[in-house]
C-alpha atoms as a PDB file:
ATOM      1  CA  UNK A   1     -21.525  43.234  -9.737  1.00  0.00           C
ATOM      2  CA  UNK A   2     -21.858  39.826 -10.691  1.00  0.00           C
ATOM      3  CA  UNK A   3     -23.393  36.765  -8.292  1.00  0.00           C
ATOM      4  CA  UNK A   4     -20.873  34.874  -6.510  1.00  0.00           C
ATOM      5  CA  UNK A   5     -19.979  31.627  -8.523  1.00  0.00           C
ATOM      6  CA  UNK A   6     -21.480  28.546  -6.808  1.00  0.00           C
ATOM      7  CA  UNK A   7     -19.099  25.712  -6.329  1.00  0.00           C
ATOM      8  CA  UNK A   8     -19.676  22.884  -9.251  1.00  0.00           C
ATOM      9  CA  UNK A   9     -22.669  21.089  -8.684  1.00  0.00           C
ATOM     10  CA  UNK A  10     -21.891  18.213  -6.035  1.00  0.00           C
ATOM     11  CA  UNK A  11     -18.010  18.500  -5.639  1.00  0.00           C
ATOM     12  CA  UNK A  12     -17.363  19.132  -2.108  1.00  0.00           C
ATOM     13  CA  UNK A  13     -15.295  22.303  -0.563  1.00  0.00           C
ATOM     14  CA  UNK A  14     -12.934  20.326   0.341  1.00  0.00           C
ATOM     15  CA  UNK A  15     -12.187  18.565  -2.801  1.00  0.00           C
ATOM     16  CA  UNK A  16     -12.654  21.527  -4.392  1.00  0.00           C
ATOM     17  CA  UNK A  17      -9.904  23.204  -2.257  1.00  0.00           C
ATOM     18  CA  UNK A  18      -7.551  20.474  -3.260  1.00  0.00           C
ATOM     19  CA  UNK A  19      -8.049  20.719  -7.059  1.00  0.00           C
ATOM     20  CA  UNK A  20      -7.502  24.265  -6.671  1.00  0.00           C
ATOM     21  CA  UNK A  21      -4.247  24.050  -4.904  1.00  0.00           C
ATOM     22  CA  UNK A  22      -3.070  21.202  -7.537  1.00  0.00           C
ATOM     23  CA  UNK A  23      -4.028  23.311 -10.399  1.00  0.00           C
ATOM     24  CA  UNK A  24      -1.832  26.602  -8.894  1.00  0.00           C
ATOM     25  CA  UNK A  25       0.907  24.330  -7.876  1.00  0.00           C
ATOM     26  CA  UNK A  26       0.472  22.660 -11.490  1.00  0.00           C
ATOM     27  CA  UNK A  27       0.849  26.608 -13.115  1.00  0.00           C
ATOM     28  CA  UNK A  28      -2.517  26.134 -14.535  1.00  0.00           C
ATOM     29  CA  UNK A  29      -3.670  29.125 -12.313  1.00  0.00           C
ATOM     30  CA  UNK A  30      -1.808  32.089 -10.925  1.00  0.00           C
ATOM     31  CA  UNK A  31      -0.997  32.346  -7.242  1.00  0.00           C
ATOM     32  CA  UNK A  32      -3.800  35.250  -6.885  1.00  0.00           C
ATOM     33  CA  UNK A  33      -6.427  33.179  -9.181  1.00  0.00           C
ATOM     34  CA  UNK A  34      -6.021  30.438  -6.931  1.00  0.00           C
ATOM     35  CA  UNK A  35      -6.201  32.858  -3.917  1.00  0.00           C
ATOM     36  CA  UNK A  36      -9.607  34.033  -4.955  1.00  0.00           C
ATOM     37  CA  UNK A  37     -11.284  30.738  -5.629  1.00  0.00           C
ATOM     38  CA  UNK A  38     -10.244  29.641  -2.283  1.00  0.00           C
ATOM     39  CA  UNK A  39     -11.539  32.919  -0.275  1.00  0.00           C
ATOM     40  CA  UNK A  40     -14.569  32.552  -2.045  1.00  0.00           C
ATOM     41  CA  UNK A  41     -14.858  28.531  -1.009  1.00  0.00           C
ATOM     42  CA  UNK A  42     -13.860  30.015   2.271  1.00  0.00           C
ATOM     43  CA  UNK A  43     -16.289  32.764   2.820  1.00  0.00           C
ATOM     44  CA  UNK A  44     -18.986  32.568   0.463  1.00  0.00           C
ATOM     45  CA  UNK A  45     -20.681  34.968   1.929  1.00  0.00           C
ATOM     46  CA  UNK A  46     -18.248  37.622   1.420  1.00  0.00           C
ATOM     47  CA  UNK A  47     -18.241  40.399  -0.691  1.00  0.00           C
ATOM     48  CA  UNK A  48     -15.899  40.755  -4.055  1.00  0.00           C
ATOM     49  CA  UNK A  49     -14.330  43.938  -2.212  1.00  0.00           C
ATOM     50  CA  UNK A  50     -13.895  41.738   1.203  1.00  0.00           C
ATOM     51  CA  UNK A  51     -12.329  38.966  -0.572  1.00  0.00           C
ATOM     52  CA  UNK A  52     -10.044  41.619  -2.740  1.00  0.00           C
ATOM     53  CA  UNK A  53      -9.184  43.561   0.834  1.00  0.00           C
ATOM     54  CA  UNK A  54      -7.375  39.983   1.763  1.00  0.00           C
ATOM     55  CA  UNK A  55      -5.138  40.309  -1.526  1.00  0.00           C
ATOM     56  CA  UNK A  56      -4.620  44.103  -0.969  1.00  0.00           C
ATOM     57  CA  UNK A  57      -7.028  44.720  -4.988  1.00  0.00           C
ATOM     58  CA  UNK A  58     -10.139  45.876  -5.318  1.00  0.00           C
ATOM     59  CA  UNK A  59     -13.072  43.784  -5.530  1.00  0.00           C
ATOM     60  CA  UNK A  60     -13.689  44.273  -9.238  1.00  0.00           C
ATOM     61  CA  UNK A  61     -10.158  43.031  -9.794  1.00  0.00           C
ATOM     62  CA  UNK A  62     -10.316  40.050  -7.621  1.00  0.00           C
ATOM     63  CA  UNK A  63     -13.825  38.963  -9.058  1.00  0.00           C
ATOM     64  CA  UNK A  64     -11.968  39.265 -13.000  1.00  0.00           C
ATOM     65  CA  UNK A  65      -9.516  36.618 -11.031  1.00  0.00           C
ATOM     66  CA  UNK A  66     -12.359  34.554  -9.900  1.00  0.00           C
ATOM     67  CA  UNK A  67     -13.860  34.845 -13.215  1.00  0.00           C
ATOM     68  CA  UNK A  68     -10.747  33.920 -15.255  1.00  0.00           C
ATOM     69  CA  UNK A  69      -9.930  31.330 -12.701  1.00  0.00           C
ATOM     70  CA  UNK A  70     -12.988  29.190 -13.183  1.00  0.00           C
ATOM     71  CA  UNK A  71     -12.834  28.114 -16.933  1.00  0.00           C
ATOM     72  CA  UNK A  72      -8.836  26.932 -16.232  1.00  0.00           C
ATOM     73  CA  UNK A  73     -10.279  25.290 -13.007  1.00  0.00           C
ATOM     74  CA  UNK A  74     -12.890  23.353 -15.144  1.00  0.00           C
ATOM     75  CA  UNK A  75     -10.473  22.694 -17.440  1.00  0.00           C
ATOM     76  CA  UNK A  76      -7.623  21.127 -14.912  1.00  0.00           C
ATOM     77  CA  UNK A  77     -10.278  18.728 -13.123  1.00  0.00           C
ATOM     78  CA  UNK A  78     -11.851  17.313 -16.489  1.00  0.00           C
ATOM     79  CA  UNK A  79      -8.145  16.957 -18.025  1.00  0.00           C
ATOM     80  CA  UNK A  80      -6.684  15.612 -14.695  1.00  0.00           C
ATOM     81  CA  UNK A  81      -9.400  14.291 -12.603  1.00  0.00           C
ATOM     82  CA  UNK A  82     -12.116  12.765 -14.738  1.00  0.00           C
ATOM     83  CA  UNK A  83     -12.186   9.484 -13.562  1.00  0.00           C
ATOM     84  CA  UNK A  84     -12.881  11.175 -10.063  1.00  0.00           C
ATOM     85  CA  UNK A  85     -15.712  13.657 -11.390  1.00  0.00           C
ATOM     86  CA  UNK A  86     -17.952  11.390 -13.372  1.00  0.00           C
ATOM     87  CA  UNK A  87     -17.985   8.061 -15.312  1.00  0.00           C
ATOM     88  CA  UNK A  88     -16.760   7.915 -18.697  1.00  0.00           C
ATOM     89  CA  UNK A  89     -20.633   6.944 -19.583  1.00  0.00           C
ATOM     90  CA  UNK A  90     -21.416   9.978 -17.687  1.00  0.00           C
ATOM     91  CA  UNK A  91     -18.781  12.488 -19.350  1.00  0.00           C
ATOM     92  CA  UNK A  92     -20.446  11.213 -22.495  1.00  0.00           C
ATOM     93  CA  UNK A  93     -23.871  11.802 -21.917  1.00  0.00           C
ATOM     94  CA  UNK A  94     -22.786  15.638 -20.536  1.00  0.00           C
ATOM     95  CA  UNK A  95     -21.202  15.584 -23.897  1.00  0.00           C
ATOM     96  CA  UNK A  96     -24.258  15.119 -25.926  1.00  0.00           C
ATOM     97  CA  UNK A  97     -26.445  17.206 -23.501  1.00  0.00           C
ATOM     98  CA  UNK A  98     -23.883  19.802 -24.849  1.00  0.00           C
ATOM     99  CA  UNK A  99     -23.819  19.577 -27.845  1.00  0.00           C
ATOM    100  CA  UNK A 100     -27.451  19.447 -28.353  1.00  0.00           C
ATOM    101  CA  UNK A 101     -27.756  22.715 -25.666  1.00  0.00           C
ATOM    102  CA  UNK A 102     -30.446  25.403 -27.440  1.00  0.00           C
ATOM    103  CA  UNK A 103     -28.479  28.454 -26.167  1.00  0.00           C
ATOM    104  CA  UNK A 104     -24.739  27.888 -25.949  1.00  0.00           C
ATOM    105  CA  UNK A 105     -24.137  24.340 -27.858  1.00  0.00           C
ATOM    106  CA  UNK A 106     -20.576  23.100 -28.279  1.00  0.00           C
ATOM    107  CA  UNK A 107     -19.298  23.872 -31.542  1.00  0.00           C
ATOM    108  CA  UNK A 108     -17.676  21.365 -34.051  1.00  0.00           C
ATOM    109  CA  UNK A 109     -13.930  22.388 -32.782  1.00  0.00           C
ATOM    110  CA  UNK A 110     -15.006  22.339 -29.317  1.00  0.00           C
ATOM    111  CA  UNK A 111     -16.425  18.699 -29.112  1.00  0.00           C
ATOM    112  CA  UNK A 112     -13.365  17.540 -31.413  1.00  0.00           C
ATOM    113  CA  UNK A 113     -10.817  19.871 -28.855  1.00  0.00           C
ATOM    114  CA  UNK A 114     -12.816  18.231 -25.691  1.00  0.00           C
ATOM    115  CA  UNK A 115     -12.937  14.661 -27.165  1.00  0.00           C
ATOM    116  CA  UNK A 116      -9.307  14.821 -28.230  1.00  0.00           C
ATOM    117  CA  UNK A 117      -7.841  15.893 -24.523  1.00  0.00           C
ATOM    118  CA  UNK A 118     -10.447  15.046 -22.422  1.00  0.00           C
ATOM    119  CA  UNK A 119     -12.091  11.634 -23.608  1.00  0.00           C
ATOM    120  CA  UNK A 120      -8.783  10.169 -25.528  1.00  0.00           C
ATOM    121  CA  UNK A 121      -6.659   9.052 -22.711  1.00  0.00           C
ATOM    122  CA  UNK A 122      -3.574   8.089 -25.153  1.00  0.00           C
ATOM    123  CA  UNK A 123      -2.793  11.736 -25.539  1.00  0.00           C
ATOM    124  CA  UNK A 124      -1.429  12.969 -22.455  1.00  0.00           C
ATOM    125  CA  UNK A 125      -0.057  16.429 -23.922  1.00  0.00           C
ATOM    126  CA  UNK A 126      -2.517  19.205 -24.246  1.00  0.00           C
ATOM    127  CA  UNK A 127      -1.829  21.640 -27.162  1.00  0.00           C
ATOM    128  CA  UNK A 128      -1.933  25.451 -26.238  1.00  0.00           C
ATOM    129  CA  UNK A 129      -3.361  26.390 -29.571  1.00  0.00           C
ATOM    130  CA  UNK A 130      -6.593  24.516 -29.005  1.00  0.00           C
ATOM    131  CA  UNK A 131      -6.768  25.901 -25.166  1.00  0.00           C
ATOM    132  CA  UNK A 132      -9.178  28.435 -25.564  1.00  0.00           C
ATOM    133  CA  UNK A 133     -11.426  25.450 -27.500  1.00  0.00           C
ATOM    134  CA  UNK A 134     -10.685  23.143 -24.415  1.00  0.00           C
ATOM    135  CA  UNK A 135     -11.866  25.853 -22.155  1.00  0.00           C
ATOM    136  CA  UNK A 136     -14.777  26.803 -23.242  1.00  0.00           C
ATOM    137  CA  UNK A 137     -16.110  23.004 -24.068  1.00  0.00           C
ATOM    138  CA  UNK A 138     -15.021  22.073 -20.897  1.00  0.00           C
ATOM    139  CA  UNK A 139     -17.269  24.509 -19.432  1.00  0.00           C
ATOM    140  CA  UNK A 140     -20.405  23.633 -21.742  1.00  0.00           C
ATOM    141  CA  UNK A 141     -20.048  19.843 -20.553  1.00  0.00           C
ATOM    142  CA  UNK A 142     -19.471  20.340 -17.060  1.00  0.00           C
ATOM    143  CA  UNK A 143     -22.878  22.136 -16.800  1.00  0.00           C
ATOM    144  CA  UNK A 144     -24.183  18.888 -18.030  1.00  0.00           C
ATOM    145  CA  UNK A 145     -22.776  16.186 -15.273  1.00  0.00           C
ATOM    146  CA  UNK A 146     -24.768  14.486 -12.844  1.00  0.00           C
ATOM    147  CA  UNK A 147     -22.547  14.072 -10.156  1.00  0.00           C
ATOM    148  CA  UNK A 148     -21.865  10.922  -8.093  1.00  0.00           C
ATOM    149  CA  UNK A 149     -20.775  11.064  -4.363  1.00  0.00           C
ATOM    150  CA  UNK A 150     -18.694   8.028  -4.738  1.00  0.00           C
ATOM    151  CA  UNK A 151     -16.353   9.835  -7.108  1.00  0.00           C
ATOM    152  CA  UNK A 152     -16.190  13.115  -4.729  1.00  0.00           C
ATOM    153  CA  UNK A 153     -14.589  11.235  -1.902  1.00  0.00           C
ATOM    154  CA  UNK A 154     -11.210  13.839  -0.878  1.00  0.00           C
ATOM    155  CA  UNK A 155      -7.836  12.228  -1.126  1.00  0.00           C
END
């Protein structure tokens, strides 16, 4: 079985536990998605098949949650919260880093997707049929952030 998922690189449990919640209460993750990233905050320690136990699924079923969960986690914070993850000069810079990445570099319709409904703050609706392009360049960039503390202050 897989790793456990570390949390993203300098966000805070608690933080993180909020964005979660928003994004479930939001519909951008299911009730049990959002179930699994939080027992895994929670209890990081815990097994896949301890975590699963708690939502009455097995352990390879409640990691596929986890694992689904992440990308539309990524997703929700850089969409909704990226003035509290990084700068704008920061997003940027993750952006090139990206793009410019030897094994898994964003592709042309993932830095246009990302740029369009992640950078472009005058378009407030997302398009579902470039989701799966939003996803997946979300997750590219976010591996690419230096994180500040100021910005990871909880509500």
């Amino acid at each position: 079985m897989a790793a456990p998922a570390a949390p993203e690189q300098g966000l805070s449990s608690s933080v993180l536990r909020n964005m979660v919640s928003q994004a479930a209460a939001a519909g951008e993750l299911t009730a049990q998605e959002a179930y699994s990233v939080l027992q895994r905050l929670n209890h990081p320690e815990a097994s896949w098949d301890q975590i699963g136990a708690l939502l009455g699924i097995t352990g390879t079923h409640c990691a596929v949650l986890h694992c689904r969960a992440i990308p539309k986690l990524r997703t929700f914070m850089l969409v909704n919260y990226r003035d509290r993850i990084a700068t704008p000069a920061t997003i940027a810079a993750a952006v090139r880093a990206a793009a410019s990445d030897s094994k898994q570099p964003l592709t042309a319709v993932e830095a246009e997707t990302f740029r369009r409904f992640v950078l472009d703050t005058s378009n407030p609706q997302l398009a579902r049929c470039n989701l799966s392009a939003l996803r997946t360049a979300c997750s590219k960039v976010i591996r690419h952030l230096t994180w500040s503390p100021a910005s990871l202050a909880p509500d």
